[in-house]
C-alpha atoms as a PDB file:
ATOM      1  CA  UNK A   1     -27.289 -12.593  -2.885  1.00  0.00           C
ATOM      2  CA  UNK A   2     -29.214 -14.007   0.128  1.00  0.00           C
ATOM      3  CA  UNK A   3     -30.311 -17.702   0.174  1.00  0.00           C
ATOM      4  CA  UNK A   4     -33.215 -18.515   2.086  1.00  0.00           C
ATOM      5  CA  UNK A   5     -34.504 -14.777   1.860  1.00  0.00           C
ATOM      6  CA  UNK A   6     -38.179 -15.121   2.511  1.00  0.00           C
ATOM      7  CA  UNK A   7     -37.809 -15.672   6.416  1.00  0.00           C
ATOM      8  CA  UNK A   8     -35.855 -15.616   9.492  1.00  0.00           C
ATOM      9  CA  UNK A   9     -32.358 -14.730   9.457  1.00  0.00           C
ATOM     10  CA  UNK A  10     -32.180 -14.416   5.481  1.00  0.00           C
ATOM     11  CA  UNK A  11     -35.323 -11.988   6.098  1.00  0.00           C
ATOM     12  CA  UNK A  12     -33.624  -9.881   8.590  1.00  0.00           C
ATOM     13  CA  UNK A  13     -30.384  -9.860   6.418  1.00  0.00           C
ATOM     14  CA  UNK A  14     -31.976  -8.774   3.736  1.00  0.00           C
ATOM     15  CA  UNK A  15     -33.994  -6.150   5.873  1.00  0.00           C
ATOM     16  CA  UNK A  16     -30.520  -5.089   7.480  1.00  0.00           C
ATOM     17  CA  UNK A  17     -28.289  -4.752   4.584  1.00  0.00           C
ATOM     18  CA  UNK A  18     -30.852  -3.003   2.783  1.00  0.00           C
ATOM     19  CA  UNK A  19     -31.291  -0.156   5.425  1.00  0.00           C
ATOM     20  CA  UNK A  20     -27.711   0.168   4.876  1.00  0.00           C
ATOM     21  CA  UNK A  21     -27.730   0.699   0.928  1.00  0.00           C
ATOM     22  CA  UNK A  22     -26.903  -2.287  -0.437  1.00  0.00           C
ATOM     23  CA  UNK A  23     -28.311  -4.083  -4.188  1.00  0.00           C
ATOM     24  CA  UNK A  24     -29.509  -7.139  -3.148  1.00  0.00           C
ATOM     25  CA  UNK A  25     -30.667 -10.318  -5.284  1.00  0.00           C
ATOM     26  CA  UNK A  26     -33.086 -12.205  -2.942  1.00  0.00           C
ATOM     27  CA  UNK A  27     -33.517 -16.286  -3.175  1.00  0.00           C
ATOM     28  CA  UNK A  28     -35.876 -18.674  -1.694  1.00  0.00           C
ATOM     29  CA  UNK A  29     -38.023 -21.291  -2.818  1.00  0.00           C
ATOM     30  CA  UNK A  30     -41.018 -19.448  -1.226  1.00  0.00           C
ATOM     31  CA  UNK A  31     -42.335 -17.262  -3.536  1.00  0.00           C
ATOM     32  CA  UNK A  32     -44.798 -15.884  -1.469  1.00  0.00           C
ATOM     33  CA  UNK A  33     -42.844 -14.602   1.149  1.00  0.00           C
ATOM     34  CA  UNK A  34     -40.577 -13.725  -0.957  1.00  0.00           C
ATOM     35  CA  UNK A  35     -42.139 -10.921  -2.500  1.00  0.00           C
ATOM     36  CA  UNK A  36     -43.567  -9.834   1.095  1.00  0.00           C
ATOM     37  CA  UNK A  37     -39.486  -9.839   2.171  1.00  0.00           C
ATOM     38  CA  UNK A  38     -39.058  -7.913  -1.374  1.00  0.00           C
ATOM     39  CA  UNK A  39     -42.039  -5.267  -0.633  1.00  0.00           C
ATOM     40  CA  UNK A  40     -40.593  -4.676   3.254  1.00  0.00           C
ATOM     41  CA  UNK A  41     -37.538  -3.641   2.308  1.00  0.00           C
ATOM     42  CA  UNK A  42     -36.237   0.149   2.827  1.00  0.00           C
ATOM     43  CA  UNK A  43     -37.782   2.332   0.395  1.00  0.00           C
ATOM     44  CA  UNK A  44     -35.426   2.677  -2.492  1.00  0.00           C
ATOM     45  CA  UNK A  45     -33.599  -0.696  -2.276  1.00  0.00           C
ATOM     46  CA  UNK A  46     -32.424  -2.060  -5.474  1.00  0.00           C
ATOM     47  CA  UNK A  47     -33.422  -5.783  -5.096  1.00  0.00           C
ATOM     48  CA  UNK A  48     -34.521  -8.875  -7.214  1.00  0.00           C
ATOM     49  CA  UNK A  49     -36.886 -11.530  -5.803  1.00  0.00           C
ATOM     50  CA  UNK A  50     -35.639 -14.979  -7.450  1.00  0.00           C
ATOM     51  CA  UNK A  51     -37.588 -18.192  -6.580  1.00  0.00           C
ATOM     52  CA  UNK A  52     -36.170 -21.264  -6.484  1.00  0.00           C
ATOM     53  CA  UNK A  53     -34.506 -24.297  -4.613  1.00  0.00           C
ATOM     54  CA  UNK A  54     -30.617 -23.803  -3.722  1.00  0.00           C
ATOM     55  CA  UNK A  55     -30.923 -27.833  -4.174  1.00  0.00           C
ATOM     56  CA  UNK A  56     -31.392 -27.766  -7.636  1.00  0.00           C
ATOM     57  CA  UNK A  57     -28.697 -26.607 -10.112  1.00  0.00           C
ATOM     58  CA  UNK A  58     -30.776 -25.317 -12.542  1.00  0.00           C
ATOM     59  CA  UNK A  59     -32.199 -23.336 -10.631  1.00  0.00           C
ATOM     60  CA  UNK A  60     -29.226 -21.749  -8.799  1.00  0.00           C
ATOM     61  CA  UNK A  61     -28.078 -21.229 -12.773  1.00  0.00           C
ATOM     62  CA  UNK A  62     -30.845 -19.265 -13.631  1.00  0.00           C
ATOM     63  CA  UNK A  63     -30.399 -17.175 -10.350  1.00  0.00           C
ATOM     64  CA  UNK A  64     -26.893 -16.121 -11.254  1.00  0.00           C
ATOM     65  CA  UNK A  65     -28.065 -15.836 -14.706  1.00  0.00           C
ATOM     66  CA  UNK A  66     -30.616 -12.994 -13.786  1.00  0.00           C
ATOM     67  CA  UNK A  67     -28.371 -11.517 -11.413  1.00  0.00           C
ATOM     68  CA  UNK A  68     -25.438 -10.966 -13.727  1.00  0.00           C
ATOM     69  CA  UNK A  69     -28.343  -9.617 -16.704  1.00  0.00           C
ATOM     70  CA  UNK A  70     -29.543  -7.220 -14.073  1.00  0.00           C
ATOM     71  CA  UNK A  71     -26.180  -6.524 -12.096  1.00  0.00           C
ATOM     72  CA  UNK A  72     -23.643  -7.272 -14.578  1.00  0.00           C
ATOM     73  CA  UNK A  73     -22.691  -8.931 -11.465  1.00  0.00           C
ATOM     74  CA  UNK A  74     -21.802 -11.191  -7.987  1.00  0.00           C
ATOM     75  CA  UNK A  75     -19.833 -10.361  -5.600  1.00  0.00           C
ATOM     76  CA  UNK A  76     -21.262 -11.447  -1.895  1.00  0.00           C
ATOM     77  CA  UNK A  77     -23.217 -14.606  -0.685  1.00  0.00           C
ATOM     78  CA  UNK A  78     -25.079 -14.981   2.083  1.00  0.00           C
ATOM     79  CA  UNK A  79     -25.628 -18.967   2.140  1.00  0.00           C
ATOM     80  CA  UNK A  80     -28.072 -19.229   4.611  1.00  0.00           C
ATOM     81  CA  UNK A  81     -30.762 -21.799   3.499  1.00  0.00           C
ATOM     82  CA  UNK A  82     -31.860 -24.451   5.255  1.00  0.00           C
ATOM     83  CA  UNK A  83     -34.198 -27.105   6.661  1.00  0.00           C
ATOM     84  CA  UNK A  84     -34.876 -29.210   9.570  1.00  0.00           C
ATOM     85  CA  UNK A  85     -36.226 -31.917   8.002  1.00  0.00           C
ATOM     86  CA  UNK A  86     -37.879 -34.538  10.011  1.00  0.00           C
ATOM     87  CA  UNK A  87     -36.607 -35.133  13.857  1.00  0.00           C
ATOM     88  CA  UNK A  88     -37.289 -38.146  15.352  1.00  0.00           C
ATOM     89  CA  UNK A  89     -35.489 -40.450  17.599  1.00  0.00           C
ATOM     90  CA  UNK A  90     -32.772 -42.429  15.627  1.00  0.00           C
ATOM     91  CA  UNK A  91     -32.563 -45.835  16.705  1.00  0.00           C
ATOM     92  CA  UNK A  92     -34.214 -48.157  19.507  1.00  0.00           C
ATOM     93  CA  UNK A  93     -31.846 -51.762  19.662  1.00  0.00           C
ATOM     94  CA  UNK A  94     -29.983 -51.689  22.733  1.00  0.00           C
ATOM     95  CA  UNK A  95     -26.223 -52.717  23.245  1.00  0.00           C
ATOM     96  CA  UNK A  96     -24.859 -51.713  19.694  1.00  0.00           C
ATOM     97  CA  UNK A  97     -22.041 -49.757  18.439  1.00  0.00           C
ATOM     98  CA  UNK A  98     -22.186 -47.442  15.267  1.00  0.00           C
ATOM     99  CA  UNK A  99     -19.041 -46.257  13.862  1.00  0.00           C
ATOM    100  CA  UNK A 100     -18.623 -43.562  11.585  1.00  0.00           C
ATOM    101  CA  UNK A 101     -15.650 -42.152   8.957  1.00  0.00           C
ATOM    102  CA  UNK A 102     -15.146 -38.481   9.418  1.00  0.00           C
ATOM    103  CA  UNK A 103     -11.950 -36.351   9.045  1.00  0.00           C
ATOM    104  CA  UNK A 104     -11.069 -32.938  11.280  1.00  0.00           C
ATOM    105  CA  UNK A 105      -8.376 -31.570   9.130  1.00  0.00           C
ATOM    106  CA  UNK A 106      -8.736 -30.337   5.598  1.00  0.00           C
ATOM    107  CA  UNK A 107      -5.863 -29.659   3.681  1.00  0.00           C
ATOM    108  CA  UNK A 108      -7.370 -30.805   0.082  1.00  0.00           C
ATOM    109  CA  UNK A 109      -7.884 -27.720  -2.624  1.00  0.00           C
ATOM    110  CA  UNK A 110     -11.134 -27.863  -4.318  1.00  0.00           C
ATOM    111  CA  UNK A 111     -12.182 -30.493  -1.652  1.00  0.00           C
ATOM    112  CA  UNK A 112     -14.780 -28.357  -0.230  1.00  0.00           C
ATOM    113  CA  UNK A 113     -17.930 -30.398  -0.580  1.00  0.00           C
ATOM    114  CA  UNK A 114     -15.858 -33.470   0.480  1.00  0.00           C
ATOM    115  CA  UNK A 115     -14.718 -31.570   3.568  1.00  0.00           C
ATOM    116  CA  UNK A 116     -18.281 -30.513   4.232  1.00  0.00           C
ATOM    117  CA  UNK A 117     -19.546 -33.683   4.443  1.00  0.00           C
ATOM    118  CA  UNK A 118     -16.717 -35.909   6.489  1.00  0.00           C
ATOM    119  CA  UNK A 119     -17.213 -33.093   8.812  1.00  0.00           C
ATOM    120  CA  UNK A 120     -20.853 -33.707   9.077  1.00  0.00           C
ATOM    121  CA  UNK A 121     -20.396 -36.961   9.736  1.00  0.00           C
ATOM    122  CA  UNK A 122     -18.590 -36.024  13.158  1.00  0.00           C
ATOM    123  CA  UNK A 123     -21.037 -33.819  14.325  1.00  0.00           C
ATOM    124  CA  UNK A 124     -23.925 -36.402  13.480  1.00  0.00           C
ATOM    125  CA  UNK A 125     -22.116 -39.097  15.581  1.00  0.00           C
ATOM    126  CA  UNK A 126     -21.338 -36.387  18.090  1.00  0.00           C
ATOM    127  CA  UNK A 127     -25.694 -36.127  18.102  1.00  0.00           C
ATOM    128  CA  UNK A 128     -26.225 -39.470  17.631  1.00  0.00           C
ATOM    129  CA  UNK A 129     -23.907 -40.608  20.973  1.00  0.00           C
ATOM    130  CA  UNK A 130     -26.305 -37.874  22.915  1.00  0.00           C
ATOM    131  CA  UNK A 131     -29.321 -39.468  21.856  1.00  0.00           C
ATOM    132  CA  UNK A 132     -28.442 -43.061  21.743  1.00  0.00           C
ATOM    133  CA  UNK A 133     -26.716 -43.561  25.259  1.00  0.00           C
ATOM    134  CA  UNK A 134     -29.913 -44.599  27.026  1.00  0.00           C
ATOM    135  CA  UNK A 135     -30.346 -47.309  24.645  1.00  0.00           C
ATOM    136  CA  UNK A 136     -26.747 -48.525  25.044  1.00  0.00           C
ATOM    137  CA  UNK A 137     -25.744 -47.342  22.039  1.00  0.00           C
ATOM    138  CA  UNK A 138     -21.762 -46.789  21.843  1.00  0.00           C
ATOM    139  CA  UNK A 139     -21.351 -44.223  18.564  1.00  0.00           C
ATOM    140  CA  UNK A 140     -17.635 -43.453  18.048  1.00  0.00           C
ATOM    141  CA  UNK A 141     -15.889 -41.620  14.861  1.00  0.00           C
ATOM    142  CA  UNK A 142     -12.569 -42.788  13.598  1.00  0.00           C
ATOM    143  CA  UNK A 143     -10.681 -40.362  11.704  1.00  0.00           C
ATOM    144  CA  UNK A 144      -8.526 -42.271   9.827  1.00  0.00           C
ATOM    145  CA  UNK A 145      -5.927 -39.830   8.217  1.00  0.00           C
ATOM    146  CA  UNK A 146      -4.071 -40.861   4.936  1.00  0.00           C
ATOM    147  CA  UNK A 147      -5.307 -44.434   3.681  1.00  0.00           C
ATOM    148  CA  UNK A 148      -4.189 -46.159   0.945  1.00  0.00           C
ATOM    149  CA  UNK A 149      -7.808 -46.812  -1.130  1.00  0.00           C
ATOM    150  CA  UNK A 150      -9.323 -46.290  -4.258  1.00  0.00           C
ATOM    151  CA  UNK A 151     -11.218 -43.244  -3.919  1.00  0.00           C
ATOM    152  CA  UNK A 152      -9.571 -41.691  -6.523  1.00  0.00           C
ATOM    153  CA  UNK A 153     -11.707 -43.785  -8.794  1.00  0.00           C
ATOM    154  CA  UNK A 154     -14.427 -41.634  -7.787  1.00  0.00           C
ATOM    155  CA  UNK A 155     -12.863 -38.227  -7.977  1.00  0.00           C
ATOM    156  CA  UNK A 156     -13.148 -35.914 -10.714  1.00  0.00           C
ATOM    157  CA  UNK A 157     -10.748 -33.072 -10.215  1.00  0.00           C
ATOM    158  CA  UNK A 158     -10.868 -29.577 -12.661  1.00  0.00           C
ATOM    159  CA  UNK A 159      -8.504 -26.508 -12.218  1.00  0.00           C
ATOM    160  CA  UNK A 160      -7.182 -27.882  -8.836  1.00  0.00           C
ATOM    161  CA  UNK A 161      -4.216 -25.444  -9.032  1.00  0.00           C
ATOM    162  CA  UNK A 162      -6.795 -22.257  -8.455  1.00  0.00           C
ATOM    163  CA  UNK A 163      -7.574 -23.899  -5.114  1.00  0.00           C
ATOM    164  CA  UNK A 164      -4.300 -24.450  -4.161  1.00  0.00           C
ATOM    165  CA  UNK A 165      -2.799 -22.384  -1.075  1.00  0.00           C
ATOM    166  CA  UNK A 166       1.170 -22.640  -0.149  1.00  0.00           C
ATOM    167  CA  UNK A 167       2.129 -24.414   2.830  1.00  0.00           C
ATOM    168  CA  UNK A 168       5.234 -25.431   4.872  1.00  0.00           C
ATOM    169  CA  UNK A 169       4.368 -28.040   6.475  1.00  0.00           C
ATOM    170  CA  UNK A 170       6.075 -29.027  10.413  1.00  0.00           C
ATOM    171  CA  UNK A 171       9.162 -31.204   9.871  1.00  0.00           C
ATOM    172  CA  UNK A 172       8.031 -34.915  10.753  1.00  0.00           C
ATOM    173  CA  UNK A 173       6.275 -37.578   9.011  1.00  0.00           C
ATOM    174  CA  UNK A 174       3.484 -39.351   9.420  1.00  0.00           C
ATOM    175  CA  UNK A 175       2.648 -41.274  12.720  1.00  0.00           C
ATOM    176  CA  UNK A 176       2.689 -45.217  12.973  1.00  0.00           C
ATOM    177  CA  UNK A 177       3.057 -45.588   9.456  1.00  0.00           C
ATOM    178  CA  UNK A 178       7.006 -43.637   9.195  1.00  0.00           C
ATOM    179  CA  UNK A 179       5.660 -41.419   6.419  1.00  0.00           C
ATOM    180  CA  UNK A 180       4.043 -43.408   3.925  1.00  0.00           C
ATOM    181  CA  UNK A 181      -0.085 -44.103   3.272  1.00  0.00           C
ATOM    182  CA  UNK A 182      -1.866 -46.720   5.468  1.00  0.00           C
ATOM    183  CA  UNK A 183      -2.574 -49.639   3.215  1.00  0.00           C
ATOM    184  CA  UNK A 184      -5.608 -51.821   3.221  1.00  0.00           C
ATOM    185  CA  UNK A 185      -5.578 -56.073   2.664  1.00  0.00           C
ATOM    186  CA  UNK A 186      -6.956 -55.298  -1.388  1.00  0.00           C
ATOM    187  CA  UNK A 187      -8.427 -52.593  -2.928  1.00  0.00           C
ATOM    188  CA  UNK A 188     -11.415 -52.908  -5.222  1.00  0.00           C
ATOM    189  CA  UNK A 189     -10.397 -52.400  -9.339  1.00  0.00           C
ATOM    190  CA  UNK A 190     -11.981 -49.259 -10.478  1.00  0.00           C
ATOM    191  CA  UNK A 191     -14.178 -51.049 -12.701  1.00  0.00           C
ATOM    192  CA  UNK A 192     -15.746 -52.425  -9.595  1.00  0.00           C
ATOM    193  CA  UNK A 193     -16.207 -49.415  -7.878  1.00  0.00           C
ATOM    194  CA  UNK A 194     -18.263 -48.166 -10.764  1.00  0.00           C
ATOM    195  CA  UNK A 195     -20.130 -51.195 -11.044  1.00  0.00           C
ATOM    196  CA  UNK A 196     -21.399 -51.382  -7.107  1.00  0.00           C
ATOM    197  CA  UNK A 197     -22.388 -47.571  -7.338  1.00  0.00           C
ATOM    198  CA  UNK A 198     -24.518 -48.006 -10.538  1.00  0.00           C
ATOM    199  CA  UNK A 199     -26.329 -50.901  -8.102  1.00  0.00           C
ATOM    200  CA  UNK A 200     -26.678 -48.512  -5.793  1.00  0.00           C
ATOM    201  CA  UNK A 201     -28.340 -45.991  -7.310  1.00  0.00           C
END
C-alpha cells in the first residue's frame, strides 16, 4: 500500500514496483490523479485506487478494509504522504529566545507517535534558529531526560508488552540526579490536567 500515490515519489513507486510484479493498493486523497497513476501502471498490474485522506481514521479504516476484502491482505507500507503547508517567515520581534522540549533517545514501546513528535520539535527549532538569527532570535532545545511529572495522566497505554524489545542496559545510573527521576516544585492533580485540556480544546 502506497500513501500519497497520485504524484511524485508515491507515483513513481507505484510505477516502479509495479514493473516489477507487485499487487499494489494505491492511496491518495486525489482522486483524479489517482486513477491516471492507476491507468499508467504496467499492463497487467493488480492494483486498487483508494481515495482518501491518511489524516482521517475513517478513512485509513475503510482503506485497509478494501484491501483485506480484495487481498485477504497487508503486508508492506509505503508511508509517503505529505504536505508543505504554508511557508512563511516565522517570527519578526527582535532580541527573544524560544525554547523548545524535544527528546533524542527513544527507548519507550508503543511510544511511537510520542517519539515522532518530540523529535519534530528538534528539527523545527533546528529551522527555526536558521531563520530567526537575523532577527536576534536565540531558539535552543532542552532535552530534558527522565522528569518526574504527570504525564502519565495523559497516557493511555494497550498491549505495551507487544512493543517491548529486550535490553541490557550500560552499568551506571543516571547523571546529576544518582539514578532517580528529576523532580519538579508540584505537580498538577490529574483532575487538573484534564480540566485545562478540556479549556483548551
Amino acid at each position: 500500500m502506497i500513501t500519497g500515490a497520485a504524484s511524485g515519489i508515491g507515483r513513481a513507486t507505484a510505477e516502479r514496483l509495479a514493473s516489477t510484479g507487485h499487487r499494489l493498493v494505491l492511496f491518495d486523497c486525489d482522486e483524479n490523479a489517482l486513477s491516471e497513476t492507476r491507468e499508467a501502471l504496467a499492463e497487467g498490474t493488480e492494483a486498487i485506487a483508494i481515495a482518501g485522506d491518511v489524516s482521517d481514521e475513517a478513512d485509513v479504516g475503510e482503506m485497509v478494509h478494501e484491501t483485506k476484502a480484495h487481498f485477504g491482505r497487508l503486508d508492506d507500507v509505503v508511508a509517503n504522504a505529505g504536505i508543505n503547508g504554508v511557508w512563511a517567515p516565522s517570527g519578526a520581534r527582535r532580541s527573544a529566545s524560544i525554547i523548545a522540549d524535544g527528546v533524542r533517545t527513544f527507548t519507550n514501546p508503543g511510544a511511537t507517535a510520542y517519539s515522532a513528535t518530540k523529535a519534530a520539535q528538534v528539527a523545527m527549532a533546528q529551522q527555526l534558529a536558521l531563520e530567526l538569527r537575523k532577527h536576534r532570535i536565540r531558539v535552543n532545545v532542552i532535552c530534558p531526560g527522565a522528569v518526574e511529572t504527570n504525564i502519565a495522566a495523559s497516557s493511555r497505554i494497550r498491549n505495551r508488552a507487544e512493543a517491548e524489545v529486550r535490553v541490557i542496559w550500560p552499568q551506571g545510573s543516571i547523571p546529576l540526579t544518582d539514578g532517580s527521576l528529576a523532580k519538579q516544585p508540584m505537580l498538577p492533580r490529574s483532575s487538573d490536567f484534564c480540566s485545562a485540556r478540556r479549556h483548551r480544546m
